[in-house]
N, C-alpha and C. Protein backbone atom coordinates (compact mmCIF):
# COMPACT_ATOMS: atom_id res chain seq x y z
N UNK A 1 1.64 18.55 -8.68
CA UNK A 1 2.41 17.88 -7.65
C UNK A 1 3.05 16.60 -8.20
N UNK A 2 2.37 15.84 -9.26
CA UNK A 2 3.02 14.89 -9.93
C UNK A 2 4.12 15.01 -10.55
N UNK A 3 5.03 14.14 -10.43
CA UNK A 3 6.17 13.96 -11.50
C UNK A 3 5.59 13.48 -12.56
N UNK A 4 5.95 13.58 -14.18
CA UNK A 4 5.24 12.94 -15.07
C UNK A 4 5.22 11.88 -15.40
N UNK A 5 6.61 11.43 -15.10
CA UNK A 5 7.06 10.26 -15.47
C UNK A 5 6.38 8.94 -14.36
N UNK A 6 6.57 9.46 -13.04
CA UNK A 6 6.12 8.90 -12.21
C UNK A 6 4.50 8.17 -12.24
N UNK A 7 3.87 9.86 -12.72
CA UNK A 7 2.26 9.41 -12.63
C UNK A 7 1.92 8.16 -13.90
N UNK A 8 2.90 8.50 -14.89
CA UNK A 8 2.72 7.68 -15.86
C UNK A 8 2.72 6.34 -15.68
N UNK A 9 3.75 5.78 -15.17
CA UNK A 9 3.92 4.77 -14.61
C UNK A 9 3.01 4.04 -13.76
N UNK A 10 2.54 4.64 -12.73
CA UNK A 10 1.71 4.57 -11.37
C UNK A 10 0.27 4.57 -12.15
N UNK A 11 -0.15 4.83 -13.51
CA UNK A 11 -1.77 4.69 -13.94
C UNK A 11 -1.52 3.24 -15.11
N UNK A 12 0.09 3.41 -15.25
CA UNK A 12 0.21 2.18 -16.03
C UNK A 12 0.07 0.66 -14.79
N UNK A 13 0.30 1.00 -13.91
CA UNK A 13 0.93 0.24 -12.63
C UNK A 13 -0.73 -0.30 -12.53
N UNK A 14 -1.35 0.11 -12.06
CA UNK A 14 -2.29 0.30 -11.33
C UNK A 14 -3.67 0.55 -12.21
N UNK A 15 -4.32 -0.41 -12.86
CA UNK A 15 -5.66 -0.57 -13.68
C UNK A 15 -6.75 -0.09 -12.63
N UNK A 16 -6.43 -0.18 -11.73
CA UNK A 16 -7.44 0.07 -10.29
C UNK A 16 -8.09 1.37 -10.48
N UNK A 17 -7.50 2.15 -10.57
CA UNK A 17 -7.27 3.43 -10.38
C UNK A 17 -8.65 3.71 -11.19
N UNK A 18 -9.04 3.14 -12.22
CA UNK A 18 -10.06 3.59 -13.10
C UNK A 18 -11.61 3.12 -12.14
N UNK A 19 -11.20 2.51 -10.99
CA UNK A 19 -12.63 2.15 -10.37
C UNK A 19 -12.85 3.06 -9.87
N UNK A 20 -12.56 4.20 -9.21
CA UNK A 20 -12.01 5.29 -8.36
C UNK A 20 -13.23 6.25 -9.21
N UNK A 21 -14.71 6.89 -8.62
CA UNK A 21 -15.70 7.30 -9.02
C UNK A 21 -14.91 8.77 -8.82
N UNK A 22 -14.69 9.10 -7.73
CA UNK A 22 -14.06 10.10 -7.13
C UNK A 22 -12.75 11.16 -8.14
N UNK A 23 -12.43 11.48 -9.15
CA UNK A 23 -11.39 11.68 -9.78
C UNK A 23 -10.25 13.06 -8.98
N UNK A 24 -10.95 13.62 -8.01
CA UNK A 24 -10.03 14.23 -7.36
C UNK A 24 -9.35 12.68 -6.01
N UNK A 25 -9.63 12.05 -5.78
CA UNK A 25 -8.95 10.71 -5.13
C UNK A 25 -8.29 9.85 -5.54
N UNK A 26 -9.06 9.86 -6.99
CA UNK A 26 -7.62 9.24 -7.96
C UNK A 26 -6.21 9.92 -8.32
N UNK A 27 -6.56 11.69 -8.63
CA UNK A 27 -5.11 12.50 -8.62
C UNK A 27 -4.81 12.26 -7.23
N UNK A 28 -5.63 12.08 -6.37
CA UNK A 28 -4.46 12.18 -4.77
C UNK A 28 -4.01 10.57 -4.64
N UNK A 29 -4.40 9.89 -5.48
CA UNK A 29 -3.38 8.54 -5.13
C UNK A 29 -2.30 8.84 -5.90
N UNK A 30 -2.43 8.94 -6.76
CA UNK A 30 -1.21 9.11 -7.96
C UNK A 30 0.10 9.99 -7.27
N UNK A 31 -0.89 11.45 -6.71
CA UNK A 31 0.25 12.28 -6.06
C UNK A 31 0.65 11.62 -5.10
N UNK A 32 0.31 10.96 -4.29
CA UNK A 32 0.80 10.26 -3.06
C UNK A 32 1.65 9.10 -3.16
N UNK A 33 1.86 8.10 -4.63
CA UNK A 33 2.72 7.66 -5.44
C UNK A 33 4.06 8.26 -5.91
N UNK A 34 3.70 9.21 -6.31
CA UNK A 34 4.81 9.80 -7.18
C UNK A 34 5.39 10.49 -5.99
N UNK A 35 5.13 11.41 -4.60
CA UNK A 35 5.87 11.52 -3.61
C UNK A 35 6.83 10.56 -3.20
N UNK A 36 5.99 9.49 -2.85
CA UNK A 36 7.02 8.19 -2.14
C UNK A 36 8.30 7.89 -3.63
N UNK A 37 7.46 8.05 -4.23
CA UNK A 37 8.69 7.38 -5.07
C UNK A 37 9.98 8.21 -5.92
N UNK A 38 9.36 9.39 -5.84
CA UNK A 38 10.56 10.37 -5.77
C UNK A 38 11.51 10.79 -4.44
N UNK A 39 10.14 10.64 -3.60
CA UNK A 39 11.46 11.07 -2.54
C UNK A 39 12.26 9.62 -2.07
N UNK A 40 11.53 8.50 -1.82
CA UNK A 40 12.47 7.45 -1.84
C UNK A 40 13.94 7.58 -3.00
N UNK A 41 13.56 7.83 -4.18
CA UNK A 41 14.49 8.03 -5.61
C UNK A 41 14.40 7.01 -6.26
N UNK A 42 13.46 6.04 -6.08
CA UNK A 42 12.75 4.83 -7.09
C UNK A 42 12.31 5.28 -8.77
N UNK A 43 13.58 4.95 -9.77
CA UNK A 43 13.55 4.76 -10.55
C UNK A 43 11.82 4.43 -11.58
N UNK A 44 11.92 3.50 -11.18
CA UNK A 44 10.21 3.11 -11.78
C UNK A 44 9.52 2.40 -10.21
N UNK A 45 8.17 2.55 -10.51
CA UNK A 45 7.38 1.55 -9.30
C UNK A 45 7.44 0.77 -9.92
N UNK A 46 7.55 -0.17 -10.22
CA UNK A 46 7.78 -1.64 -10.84
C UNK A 46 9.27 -2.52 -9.65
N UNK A 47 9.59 -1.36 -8.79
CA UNK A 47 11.19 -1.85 -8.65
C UNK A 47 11.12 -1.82 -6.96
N UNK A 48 9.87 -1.33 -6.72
CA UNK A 48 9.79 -1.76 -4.84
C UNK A 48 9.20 -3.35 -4.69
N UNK A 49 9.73 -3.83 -4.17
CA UNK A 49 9.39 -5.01 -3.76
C UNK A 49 8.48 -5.26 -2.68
N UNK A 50 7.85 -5.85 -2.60
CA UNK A 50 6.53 -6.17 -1.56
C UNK A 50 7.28 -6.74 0.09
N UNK A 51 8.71 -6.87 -0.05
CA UNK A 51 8.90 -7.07 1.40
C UNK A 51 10.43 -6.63 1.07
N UNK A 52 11.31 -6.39 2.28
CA UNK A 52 12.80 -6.06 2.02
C UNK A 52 13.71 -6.79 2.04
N UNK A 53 13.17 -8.17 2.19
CA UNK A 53 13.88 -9.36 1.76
C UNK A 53 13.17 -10.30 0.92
N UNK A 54 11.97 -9.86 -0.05
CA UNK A 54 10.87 -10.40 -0.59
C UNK A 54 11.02 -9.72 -2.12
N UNK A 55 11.96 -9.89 -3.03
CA UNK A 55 12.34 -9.21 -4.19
C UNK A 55 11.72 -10.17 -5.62
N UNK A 56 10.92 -10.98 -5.57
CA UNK A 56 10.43 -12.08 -6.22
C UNK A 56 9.01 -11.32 -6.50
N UNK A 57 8.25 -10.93 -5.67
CA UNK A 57 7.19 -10.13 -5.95
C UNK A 57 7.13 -8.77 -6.07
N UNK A 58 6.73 -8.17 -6.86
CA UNK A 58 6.79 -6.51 -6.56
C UNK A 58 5.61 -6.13 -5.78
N UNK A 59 5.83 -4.82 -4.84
CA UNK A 59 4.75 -4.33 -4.59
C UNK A 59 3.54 -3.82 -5.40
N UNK A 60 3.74 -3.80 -6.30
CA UNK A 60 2.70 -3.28 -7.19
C UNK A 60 2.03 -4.64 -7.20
N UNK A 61 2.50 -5.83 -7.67
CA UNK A 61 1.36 -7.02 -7.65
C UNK A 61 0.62 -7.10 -6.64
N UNK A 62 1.53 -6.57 -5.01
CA UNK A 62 0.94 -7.21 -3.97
C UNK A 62 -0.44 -6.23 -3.74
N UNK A 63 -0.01 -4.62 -3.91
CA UNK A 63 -1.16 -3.96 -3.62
C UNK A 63 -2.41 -4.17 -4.77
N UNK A 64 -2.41 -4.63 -5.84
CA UNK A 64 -3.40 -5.07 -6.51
C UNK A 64 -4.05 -5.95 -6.43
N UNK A 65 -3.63 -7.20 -6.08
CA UNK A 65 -4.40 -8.65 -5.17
C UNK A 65 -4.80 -7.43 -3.87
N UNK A 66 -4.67 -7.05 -3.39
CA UNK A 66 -5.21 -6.26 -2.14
C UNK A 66 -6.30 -5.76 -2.57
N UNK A 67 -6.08 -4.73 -3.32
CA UNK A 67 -7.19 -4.07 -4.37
C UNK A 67 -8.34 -5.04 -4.47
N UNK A 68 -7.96 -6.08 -5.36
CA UNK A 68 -9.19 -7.03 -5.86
C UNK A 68 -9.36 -7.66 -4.39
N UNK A 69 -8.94 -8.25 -3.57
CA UNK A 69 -9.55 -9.27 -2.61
C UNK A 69 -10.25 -8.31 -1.79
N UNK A 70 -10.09 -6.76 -1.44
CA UNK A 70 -11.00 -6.09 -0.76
C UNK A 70 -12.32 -5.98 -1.17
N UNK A 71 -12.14 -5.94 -2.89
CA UNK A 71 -13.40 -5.36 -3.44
C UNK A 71 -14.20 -6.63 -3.75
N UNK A 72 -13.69 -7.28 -3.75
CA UNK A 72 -13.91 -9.21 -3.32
C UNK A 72 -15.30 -9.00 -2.52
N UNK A 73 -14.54 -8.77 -1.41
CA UNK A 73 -14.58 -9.16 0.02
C UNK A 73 -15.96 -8.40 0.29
N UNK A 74 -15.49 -7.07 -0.58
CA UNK A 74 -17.11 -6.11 -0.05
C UNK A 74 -18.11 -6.08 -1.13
N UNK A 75 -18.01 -6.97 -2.17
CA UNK A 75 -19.26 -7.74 -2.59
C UNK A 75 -20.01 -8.42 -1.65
N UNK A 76 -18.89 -9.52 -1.07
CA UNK A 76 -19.83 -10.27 -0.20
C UNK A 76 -20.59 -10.02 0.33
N UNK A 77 -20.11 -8.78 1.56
CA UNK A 77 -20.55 -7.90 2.78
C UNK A 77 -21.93 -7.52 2.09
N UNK A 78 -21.84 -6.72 1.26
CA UNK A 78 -22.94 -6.36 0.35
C UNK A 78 -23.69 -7.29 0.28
N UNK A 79 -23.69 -8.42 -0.80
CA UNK A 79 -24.77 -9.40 -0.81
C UNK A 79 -25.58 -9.94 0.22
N UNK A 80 -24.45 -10.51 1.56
CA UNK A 80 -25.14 -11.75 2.61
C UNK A 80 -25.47 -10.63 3.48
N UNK A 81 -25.05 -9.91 3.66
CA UNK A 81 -25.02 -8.92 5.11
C UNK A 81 -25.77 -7.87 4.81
N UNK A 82 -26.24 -6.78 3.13
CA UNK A 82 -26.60 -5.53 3.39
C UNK A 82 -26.14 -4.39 3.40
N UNK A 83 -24.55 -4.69 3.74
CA UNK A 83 -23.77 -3.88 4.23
C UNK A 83 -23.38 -2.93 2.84
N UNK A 84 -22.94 -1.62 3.25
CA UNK A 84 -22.87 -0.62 2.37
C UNK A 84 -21.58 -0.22 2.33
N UNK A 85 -20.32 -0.93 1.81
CA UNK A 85 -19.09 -0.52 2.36
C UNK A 85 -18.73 0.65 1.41
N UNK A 86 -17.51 1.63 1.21
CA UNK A 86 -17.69 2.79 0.20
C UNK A 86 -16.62 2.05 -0.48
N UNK A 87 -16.52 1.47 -1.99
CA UNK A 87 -15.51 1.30 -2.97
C UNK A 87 -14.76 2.44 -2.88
N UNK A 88 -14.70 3.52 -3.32
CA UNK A 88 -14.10 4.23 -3.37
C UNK A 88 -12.69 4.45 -2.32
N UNK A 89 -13.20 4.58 -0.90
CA UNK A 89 -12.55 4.14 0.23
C UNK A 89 -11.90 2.63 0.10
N UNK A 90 -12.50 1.81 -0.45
CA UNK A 90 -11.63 0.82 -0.31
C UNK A 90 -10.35 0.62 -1.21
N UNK A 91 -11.06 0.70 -2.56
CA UNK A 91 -9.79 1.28 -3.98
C UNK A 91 -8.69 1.84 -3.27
N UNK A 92 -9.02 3.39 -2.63
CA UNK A 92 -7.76 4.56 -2.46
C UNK A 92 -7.27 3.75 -1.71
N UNK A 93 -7.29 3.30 -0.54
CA UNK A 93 -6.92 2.68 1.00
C UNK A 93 -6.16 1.08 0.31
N UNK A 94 -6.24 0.33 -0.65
CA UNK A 94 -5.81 -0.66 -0.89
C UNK A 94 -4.48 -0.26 -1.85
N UNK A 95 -4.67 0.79 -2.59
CA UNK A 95 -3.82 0.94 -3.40
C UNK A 95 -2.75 2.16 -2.67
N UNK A 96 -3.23 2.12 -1.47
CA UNK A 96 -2.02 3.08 -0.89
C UNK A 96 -1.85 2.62 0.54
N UNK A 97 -2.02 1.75 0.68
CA UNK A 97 -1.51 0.68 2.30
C UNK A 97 0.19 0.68 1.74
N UNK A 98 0.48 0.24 1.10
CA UNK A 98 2.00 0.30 0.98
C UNK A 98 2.37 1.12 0.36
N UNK A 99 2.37 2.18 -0.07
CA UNK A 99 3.32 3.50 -0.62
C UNK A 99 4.47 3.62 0.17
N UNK A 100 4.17 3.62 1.88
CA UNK A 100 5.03 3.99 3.01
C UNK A 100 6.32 3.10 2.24
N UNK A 101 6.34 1.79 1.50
CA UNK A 101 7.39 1.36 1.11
C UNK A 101 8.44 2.08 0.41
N UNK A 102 7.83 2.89 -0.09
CA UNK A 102 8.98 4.21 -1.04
C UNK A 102 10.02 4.47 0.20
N UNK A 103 9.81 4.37 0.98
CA UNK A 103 10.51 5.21 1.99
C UNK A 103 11.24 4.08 2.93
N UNK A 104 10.86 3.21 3.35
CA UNK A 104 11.08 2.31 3.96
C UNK A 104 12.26 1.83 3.64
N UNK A 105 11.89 0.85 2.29
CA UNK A 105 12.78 -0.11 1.20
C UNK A 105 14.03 0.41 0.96
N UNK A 106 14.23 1.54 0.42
CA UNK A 106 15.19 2.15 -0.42
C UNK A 106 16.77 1.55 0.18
N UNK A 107 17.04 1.39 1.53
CA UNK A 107 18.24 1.07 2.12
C UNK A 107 18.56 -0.53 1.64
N UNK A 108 18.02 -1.23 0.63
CA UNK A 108 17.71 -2.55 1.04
C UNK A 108 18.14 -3.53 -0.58
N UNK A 109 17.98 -2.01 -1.21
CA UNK A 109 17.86 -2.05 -2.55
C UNK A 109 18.62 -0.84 -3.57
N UNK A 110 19.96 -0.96 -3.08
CA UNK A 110 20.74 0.15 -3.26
C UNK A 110 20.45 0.42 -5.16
N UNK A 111 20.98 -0.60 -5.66
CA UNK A 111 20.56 -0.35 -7.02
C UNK A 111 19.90 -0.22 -7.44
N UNK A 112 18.53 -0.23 -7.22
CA UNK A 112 17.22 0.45 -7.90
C UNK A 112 16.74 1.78 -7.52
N UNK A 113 17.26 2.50 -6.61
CA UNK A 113 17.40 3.93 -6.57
C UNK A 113 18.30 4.63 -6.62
N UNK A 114 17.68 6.23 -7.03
CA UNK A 114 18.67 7.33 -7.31
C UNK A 114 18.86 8.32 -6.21
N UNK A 115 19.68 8.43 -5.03
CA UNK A 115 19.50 9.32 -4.29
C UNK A 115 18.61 9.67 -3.54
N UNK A 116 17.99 8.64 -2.69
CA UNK A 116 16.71 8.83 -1.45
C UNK A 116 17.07 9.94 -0.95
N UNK A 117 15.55 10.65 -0.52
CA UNK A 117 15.75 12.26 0.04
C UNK A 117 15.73 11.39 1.71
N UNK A 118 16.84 11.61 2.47
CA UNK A 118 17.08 11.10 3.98
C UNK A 118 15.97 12.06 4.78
N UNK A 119 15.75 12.87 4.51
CA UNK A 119 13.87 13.69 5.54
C UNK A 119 13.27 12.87 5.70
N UNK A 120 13.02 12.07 4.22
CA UNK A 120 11.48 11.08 4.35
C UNK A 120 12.39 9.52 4.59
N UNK A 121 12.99 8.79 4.26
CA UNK A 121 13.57 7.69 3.77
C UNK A 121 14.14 7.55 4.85
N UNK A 122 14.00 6.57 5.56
CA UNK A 122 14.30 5.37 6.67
C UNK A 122 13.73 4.03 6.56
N UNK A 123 14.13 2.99 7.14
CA UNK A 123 13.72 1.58 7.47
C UNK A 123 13.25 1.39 8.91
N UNK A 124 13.47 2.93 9.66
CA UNK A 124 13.11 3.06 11.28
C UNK A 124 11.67 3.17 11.11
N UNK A 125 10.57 3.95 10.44
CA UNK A 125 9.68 4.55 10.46
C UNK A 125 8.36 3.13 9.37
N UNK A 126 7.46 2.62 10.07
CA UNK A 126 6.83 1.44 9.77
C UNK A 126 5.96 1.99 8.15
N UNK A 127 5.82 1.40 7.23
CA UNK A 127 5.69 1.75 5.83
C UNK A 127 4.27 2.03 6.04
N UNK A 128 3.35 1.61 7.08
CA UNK A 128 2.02 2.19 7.31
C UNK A 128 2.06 3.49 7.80
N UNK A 129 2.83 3.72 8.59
CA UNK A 129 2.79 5.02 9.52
C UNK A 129 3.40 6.41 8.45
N UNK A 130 4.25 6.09 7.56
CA UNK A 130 4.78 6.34 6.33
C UNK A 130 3.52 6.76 5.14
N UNK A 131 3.07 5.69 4.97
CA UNK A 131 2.03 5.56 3.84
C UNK A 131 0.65 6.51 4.15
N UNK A 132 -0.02 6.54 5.81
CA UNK A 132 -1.09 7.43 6.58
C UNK A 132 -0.23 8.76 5.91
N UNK A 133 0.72 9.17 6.27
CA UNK A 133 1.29 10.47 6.59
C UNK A 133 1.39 10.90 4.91
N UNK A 134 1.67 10.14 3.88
CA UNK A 134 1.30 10.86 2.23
C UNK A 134 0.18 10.65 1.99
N UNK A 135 -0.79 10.20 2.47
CA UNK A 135 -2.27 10.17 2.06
C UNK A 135 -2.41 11.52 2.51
N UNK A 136 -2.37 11.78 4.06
CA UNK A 136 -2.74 12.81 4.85
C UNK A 136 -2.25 13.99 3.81
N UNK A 137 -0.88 13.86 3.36
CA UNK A 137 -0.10 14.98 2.97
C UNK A 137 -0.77 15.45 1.27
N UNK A 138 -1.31 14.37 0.91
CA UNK A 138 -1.54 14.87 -0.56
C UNK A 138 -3.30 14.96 -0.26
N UNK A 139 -3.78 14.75 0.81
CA UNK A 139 -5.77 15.35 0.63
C UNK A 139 -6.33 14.47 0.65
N UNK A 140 -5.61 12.81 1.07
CA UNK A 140 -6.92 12.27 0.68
C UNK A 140 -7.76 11.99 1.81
N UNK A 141 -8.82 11.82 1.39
CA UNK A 141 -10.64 11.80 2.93
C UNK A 141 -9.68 11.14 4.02
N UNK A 142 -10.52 11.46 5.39
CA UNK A 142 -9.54 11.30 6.59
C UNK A 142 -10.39 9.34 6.10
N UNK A 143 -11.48 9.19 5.95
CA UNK A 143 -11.64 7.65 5.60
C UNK A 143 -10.70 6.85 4.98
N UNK A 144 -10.10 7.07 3.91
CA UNK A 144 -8.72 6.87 3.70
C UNK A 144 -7.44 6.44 4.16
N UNK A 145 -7.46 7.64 4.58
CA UNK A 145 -6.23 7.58 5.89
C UNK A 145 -6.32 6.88 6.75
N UNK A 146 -6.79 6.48 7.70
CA UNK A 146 -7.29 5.57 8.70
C UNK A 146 -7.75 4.24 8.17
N UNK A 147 -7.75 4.13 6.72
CA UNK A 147 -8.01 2.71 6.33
C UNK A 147 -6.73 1.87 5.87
N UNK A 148 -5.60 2.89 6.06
CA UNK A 148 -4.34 2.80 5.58
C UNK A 148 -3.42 1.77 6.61
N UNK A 149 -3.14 2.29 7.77
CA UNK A 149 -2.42 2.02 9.08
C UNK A 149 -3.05 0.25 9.13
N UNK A 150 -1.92 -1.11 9.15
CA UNK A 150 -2.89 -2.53 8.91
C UNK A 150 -1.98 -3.06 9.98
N UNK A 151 -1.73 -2.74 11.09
CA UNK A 151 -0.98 -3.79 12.05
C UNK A 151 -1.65 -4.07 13.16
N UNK A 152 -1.85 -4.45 14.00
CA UNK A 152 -2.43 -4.43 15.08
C UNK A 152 -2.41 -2.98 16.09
N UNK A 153 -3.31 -2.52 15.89
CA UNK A 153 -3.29 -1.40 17.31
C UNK A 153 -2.50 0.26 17.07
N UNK A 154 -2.34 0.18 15.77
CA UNK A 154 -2.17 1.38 14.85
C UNK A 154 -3.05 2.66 14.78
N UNK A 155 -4.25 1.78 14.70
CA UNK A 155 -5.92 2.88 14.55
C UNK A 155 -7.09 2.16 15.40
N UNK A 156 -7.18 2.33 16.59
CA UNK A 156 -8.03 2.11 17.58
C UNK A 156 -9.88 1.77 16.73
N UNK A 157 -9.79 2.62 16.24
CA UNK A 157 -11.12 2.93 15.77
C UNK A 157 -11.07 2.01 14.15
N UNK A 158 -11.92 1.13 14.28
CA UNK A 158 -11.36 0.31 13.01
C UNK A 158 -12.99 0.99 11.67
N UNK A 159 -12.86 0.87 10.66
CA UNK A 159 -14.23 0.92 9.45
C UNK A 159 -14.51 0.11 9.06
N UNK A 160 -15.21 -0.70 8.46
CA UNK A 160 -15.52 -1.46 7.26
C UNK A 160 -14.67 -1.86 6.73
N UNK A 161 -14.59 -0.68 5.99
CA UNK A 161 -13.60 -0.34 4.58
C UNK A 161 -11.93 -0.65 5.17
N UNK A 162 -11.66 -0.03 6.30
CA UNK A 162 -10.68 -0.37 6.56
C UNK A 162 -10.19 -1.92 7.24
N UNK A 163 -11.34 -2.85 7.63
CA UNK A 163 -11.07 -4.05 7.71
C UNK A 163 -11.13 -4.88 6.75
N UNK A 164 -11.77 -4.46 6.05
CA UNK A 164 -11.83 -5.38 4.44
C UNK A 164 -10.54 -5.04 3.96
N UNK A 165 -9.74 -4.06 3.67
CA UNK A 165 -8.21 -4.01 3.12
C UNK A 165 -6.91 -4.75 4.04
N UNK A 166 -7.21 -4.30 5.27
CA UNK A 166 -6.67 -5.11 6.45
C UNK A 166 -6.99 -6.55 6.31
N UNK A 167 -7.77 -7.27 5.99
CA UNK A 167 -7.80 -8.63 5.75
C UNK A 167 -7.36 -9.08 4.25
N UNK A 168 -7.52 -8.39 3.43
CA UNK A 168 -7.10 -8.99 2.44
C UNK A 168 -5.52 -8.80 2.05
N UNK A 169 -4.88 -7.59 2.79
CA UNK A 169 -3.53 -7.13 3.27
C UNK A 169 -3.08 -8.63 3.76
N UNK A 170 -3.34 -9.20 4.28
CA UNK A 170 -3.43 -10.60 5.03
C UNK A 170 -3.27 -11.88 4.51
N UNK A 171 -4.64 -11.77 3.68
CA UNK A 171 -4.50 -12.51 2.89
C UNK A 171 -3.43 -12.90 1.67
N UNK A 172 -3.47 -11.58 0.67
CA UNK A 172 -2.39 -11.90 0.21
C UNK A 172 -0.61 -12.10 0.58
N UNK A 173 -0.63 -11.08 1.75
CA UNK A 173 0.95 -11.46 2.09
C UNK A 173 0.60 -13.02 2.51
N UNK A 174 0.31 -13.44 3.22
CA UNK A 174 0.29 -15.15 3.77
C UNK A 174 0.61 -15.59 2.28
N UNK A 175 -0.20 -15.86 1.01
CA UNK A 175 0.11 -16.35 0.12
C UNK A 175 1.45 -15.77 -0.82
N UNK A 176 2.11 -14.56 -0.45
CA UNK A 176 2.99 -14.60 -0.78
C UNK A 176 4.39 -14.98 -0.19
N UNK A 177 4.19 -15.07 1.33
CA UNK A 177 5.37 -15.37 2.27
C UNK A 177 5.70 -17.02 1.63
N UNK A 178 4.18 -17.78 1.77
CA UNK A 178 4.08 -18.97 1.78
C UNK A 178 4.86 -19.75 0.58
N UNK A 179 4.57 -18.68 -0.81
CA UNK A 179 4.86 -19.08 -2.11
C UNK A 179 6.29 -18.65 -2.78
N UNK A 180 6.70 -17.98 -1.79
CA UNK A 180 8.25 -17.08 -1.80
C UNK A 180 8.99 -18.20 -1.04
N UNK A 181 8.55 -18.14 0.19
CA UNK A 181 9.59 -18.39 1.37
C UNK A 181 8.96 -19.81 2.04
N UNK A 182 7.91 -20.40 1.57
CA UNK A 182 7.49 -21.83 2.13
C UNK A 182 6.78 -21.10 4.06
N UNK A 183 6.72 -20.37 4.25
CA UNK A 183 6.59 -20.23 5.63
C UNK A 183 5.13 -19.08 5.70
N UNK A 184 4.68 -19.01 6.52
CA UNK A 184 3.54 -17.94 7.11
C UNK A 184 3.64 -16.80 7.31
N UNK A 185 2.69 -15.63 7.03
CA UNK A 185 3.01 -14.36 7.47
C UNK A 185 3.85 -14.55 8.94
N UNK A 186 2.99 -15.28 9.62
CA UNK A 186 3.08 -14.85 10.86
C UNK A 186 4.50 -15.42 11.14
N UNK A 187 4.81 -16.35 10.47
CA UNK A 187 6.25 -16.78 10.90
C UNK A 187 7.28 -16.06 10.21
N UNK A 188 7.14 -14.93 8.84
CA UNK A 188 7.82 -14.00 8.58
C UNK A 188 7.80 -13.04 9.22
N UNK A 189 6.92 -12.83 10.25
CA UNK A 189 7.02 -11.62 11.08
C UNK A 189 7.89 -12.37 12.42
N UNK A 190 7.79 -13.22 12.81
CA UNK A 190 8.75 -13.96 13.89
C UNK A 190 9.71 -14.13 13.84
N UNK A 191 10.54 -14.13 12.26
CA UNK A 191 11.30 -14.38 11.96
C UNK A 191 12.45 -12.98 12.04
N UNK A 192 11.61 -12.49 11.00
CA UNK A 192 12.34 -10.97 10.21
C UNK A 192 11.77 -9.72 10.33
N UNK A 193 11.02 -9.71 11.37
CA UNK A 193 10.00 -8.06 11.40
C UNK A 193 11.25 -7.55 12.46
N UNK A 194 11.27 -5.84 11.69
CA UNK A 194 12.20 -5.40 12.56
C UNK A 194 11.73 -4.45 13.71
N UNK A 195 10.28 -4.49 14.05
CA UNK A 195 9.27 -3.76 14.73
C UNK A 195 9.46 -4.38 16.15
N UNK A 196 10.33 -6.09 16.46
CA UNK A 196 10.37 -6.60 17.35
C UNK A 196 11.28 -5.88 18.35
């Protein structure tokens, strides 16, 4: 299901990938990569940007601070609390909260793609709701999937695993809105979210 070039990229992209115990979850991130980014027509992942007016950071940095601040985060849980969160679930689910961007972005960023497939590729359709639907599509655990969707009121039923990526989803955009644009997530979503 991989493109070669794609997967290549996406294991170069992504050091994460080697935490991933699971190795049939690691081919389904990769495939779920190389979908978005072929059918978007993204040249290299190196070239989606972490917001569509946010071209200073790439998404690939942003989902990796995600990566690490989840797995951060569920040390802690672990240590003070006990708590047993699944790495694995958190890895796949951090490193594929934004894929949906393949699809999203592409209108925004004419020159870094080749011919978006218009089936998948809109800026109508939210890059979570996007990103659930190639997890779903390439196999990965419904835990996964549901750890994917990070907005308010997306997935009723929240996990662990999926609030630890959801907060650190958080975390790092705030420090990147802040360090880009001087301003707050929340005031980039007041500003420029087109969900309003």
């Amino acid at each position: 299901m991989t493109d070669t070039d794609h997967a290549t990229q996406i294991r170069d992209a992504f050091p994460e990938l080697d935490r991933l115990s699971d190795e049939r979850l690691r081919e389904s991130v990769i495939d779920a990569w190389s979908l978005g980014l072929e059918r978007g027509g993204w040249r290299d992942v190196m070239d989606v940007p972490y917001a569509w007016n946010v071209h200073e950071v790439s998404n690939v940095e942003h989902v990796r601070g995600v990566a690490k601040i989840a797995l951060e985060a569920a040390d802690v849980q672990r240590e003070f609390h006990g708590a047993s969160p699944d790495c694995d679930v958190i890895v796949a689910a951090a490193l594929l909260h934004d894929v949906g961007k393949c699809y999203e972005y592409p209108t925004y960023v004419d020159e870094l793609v080749d011919e978006p497939d218009p089936t998948y590729v809109s800026p109508d359709v939210p890059h979570s709701i996007s990103g659930y639907a190639l997890a779903h599509e390439v196999g990965c655990p419904l835990a996964v999937q549901r750890a994917i969707p990070h907005y308010h009121g997306e997935v009723p039923a929240r996990t662990l695993e999926a609030e630890l990526v959801k907060s650190a989803n958080s975390a790092s955009s705030n420090a990147i809105t802040e360090a880009t644009m001087g301003i707050t997530l929340q005031e980039w979503i007041d500003e420029y979210s087109q969900l309003s």
